[in-house]
Protein backbone atom coordinates (compact mmCIF):
# COMPACT_ATOMS: atom_id res chain seq x y z
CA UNK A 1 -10.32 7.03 28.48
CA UNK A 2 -9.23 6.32 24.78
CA UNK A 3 -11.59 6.40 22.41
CA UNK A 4 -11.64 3.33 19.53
CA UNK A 5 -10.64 4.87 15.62
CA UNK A 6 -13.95 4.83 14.49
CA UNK A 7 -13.44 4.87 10.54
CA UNK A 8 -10.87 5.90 8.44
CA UNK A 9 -9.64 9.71 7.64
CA UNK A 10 -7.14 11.08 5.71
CA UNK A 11 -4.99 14.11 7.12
CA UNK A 12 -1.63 15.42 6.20
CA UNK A 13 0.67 13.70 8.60
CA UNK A 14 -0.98 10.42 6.63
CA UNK A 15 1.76 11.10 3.91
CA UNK A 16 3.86 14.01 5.88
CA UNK A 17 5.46 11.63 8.14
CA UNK A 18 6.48 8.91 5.83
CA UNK A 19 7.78 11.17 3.65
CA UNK A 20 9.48 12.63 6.35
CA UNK A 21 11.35 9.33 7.36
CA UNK A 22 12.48 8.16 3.35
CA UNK A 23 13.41 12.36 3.39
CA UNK A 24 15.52 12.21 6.14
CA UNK A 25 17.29 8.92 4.71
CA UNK A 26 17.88 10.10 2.05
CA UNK A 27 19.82 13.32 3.37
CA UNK A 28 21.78 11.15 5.62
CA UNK A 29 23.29 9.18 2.63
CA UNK A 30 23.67 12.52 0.83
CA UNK A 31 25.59 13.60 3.47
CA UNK A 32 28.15 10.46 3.30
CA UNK A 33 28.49 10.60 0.09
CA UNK A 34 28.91 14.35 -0.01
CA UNK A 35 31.47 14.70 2.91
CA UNK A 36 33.30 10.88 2.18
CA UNK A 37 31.80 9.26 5.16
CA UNK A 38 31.18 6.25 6.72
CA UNK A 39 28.27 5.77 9.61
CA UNK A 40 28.15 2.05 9.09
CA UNK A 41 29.77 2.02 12.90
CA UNK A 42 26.71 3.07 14.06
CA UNK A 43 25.06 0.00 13.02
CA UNK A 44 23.65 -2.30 15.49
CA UNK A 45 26.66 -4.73 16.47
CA UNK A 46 25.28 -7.49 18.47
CA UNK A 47 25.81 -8.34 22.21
CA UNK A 48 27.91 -5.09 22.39
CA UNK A 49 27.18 -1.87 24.43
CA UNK A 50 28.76 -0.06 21.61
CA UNK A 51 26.32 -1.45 19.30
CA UNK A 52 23.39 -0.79 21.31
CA UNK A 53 23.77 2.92 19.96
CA UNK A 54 22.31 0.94 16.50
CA UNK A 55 19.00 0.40 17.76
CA UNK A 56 18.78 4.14 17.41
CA UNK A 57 20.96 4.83 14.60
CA UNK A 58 20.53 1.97 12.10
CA UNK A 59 17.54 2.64 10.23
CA UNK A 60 18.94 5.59 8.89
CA UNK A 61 22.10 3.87 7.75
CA UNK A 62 22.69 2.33 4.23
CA UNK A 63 25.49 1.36 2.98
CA UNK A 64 24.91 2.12 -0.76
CA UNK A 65 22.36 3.72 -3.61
CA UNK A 66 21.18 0.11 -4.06
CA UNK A 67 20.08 -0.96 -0.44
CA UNK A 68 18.56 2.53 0.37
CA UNK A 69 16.78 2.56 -2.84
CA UNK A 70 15.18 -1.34 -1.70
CA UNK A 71 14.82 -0.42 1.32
CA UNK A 72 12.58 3.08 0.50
CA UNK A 73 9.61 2.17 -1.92
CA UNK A 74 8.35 -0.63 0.98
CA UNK A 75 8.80 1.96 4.20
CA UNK A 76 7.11 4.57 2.31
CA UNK A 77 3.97 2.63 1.26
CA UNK A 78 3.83 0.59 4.38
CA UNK A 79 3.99 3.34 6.40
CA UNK A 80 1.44 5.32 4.44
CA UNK A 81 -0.81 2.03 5.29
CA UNK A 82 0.21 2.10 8.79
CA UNK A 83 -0.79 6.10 9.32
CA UNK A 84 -3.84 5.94 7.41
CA UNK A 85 -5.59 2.61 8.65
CA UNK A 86 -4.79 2.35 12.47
CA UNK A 87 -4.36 6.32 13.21
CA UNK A 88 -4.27 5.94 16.90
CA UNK A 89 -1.69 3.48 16.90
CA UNK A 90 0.87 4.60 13.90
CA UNK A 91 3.63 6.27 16.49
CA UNK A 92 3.39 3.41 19.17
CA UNK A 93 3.59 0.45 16.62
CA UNK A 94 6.55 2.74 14.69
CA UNK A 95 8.71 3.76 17.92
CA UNK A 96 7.91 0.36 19.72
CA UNK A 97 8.64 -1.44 16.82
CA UNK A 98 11.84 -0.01 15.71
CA UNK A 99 13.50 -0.26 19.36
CA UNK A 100 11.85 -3.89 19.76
CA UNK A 101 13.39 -4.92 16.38
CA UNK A 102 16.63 -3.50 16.83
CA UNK A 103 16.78 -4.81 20.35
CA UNK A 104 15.96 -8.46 18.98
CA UNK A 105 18.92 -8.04 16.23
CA UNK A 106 21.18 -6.99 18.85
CA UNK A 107 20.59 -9.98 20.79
CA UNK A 108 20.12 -12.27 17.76
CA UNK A 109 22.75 -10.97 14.87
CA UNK A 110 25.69 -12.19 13.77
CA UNK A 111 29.08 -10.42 14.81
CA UNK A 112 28.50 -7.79 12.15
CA UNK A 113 27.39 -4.15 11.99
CA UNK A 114 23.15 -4.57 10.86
CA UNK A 115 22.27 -1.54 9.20
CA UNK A 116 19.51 -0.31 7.41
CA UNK A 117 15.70 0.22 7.47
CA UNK A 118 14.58 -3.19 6.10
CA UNK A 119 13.67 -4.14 9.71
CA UNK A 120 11.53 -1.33 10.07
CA UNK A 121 9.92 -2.65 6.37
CA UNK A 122 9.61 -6.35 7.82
CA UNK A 123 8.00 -4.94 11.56
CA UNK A 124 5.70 -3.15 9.32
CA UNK A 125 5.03 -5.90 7.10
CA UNK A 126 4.01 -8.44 10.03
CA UNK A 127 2.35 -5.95 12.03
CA UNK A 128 -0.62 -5.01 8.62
CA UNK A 129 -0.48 -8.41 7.52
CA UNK A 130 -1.13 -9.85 10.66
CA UNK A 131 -3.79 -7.35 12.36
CA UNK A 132 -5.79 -6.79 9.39
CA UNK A 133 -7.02 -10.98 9.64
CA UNK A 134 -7.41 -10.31 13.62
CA UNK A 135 -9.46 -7.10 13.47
CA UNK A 136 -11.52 -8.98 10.74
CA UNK A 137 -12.89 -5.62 9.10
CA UNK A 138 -13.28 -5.97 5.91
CA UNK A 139 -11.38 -3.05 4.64
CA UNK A 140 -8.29 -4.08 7.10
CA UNK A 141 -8.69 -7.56 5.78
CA UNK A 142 -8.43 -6.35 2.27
CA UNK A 143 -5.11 -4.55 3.16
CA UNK A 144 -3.58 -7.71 4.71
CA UNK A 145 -3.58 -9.19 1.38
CA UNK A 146 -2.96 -6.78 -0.56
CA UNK A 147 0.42 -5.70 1.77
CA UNK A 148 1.39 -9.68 1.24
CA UNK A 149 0.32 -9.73 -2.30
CA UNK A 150 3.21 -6.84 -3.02
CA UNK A 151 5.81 -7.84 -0.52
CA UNK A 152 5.17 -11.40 -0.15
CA UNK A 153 7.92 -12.72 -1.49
CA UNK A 154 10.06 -10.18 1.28
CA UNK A 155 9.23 -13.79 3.63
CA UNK A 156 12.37 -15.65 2.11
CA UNK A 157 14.85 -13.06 2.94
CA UNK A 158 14.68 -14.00 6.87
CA UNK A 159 16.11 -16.96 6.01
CA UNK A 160 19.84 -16.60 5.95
CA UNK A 161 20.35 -17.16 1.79
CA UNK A 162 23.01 -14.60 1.39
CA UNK A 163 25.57 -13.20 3.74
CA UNK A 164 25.58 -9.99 3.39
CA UNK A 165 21.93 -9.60 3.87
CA UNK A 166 21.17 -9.25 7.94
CA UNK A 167 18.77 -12.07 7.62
CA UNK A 168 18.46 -11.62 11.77
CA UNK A 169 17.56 -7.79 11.21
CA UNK A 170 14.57 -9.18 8.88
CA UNK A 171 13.58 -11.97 10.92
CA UNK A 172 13.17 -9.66 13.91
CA UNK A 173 11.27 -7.07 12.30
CA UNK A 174 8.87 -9.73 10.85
CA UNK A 175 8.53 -11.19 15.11
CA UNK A 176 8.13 -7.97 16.55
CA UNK A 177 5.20 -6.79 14.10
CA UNK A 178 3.74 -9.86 14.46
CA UNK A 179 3.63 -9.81 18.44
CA UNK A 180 2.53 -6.16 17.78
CA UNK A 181 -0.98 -6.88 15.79
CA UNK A 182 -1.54 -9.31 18.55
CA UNK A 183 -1.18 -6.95 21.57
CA UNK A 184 -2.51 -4.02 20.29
CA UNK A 185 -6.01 -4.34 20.69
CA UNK A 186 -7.56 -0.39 21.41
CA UNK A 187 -7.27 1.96 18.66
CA UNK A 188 -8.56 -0.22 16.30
CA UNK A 189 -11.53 0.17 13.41
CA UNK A 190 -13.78 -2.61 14.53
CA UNK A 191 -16.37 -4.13 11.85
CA UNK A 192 -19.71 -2.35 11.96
CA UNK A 193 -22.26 -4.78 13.61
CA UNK A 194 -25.88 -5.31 12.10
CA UNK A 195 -28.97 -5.98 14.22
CA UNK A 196 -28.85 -9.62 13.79
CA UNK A 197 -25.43 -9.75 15.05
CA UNK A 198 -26.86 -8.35 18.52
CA UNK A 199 -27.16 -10.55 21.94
CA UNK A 200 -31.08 -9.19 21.89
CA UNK A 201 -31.92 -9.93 18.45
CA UNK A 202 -34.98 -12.71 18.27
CA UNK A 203 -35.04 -14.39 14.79
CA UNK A 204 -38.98 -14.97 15.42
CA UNK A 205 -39.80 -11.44 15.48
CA UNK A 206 -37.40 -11.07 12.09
CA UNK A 207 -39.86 -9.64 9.33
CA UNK A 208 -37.45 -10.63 6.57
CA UNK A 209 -37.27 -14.82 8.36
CA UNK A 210 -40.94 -14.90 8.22
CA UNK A 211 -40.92 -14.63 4.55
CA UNK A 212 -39.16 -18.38 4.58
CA UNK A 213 -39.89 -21.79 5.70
CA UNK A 214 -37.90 -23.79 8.18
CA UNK A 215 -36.03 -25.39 5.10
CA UNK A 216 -35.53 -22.09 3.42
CA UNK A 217 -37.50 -21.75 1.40
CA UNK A 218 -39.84 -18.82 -0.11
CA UNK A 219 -43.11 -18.09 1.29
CA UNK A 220 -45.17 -16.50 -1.37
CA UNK A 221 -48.20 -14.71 0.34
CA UNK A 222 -51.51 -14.15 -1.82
CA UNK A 223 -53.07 -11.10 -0.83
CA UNK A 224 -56.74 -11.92 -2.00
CA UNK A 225 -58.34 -9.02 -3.44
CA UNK A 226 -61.27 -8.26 -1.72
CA UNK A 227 -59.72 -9.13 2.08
CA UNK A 228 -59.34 -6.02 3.66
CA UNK A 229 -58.90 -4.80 7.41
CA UNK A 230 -61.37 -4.77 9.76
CA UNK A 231 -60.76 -1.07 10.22
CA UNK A 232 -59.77 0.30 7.01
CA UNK A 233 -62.42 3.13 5.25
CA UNK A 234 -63.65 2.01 2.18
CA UNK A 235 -63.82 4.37 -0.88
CA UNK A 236 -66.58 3.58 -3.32
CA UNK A 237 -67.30 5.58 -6.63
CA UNK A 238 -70.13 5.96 -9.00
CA UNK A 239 -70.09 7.09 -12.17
CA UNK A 240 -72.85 8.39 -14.42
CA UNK A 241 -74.12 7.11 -17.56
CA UNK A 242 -72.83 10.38 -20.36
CA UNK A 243 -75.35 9.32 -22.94
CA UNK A 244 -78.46 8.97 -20.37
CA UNK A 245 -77.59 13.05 -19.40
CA UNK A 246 -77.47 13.57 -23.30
CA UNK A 247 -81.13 12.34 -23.92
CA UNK A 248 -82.13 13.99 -21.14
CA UNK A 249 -81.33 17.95 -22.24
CA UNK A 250 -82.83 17.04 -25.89
């Protein structure tokens, strides 16, 4: 049986593997440039069997210095996020994701060859926005608006404002890691429960409730000074007069 993350630890492949991915990018445009060649036919070209070879092969396609450089910032600190906060799930939300989004393009793009990882950035833009408010820990919350504080303004690129921008690519990266935070459920940091949040806890027997009134407010108790338990010892001390031994030794 899988066991649930149960807090957050850092390890290696926490920034090996994203670093892998923008690495292995970025070789794959070296090489194009380097040897004067063109992948962009391995793009994803819709409602094609050709182009289902894209689902694959477009993420690691760009077609210049600009678009890979847009594209690499967001994948690597998303994905950072991703491998660092929901451990258990980084390589099923990644490989799902990328095959689900690619998929969706290929059934939703124009007739065009999509390239490019910015779908991959959108999946994993959805999917920390959307499961850090479900999961409702704190610390996955805090992500969720932080990730949409940064990239935010990513949301009016799946509309289709400029052509040469596969605004279907975006928009299908943004459904698919939405869908994803919602069906991924195990795996995932839940918030730590106190005692009052259990199904056994009896505010009555609460010593911190007692202290207050049924409207709230403070009950001051006056411990009287000479009340004392019925079994507790009592201590008593006597002291001797200095002078009285003084007189007595003249």
């Amino acid at each position: 049986m899988r066991r649930e993350q149960d807090e957050f630890k850092f390890n290696i492949g926490v920034i090996g593997f994203p670093l892998l991915f923008v690495l292995i990018i970025w070789i794959i445009f070296w090489f194009e440039v380097r040897f004067r060649l063109d992948f962009s036919s391995f793009g994803v070209l819709p409602r094609t069997v050709k182009g289902l070879r894209g689902v694959l092969f477009s993420p690691f396609i760009h077609s210049d210095i600009t678009h890979l450089w847009h594209n690499t910032l967001p994948l690597l600190i998303l994905s950072l996020a991703l491998f660092y906060f929901y451990q258990s799930n980084a390589w099923k939300v990644l490989i799902i994701g990328t095959l689900f989004t690619g998929i969706a393009t290929w059934l939703l793009g124009r007739t065009a060859n999509h390239i490019g990882a910015s779908g991959v950035v959108y999946m994993l833009f959805g999917f920390l926005f959307f499961k850090g408010i479900i999961a409702k820990h704190f610390r996955l919350t805090a992500l969720s608006f932080v990730v949409v504080f940064i990239y935010g303004s990513m949301v009016w690129y799946i509309l289709p404002i400029d052509p040469k921008i596969s605004w279907e690519g975006h928009l299908s990266g943004l459904f698919v890691g939405t869908l994803l935070a919602f069906f991924i459920k195990r795996g995932v940091v839940r918030p730590k429960k106190y005692y009052w949040q259990s199904s056994d806890y009896n505010p009555e027997e609460d010593e911190f409730l007692k202290h207050f009134d049924e409207n709230g407010n403070f009950i001051e108790k006056i411990v009287e000074e000479n009340e004392q338990k019925p079994d507790a010892i009592q201590v008593i001390y006597e002291y001797k007069d200095k002078t009285d031994e003084s007189r007595k030794t003249e």
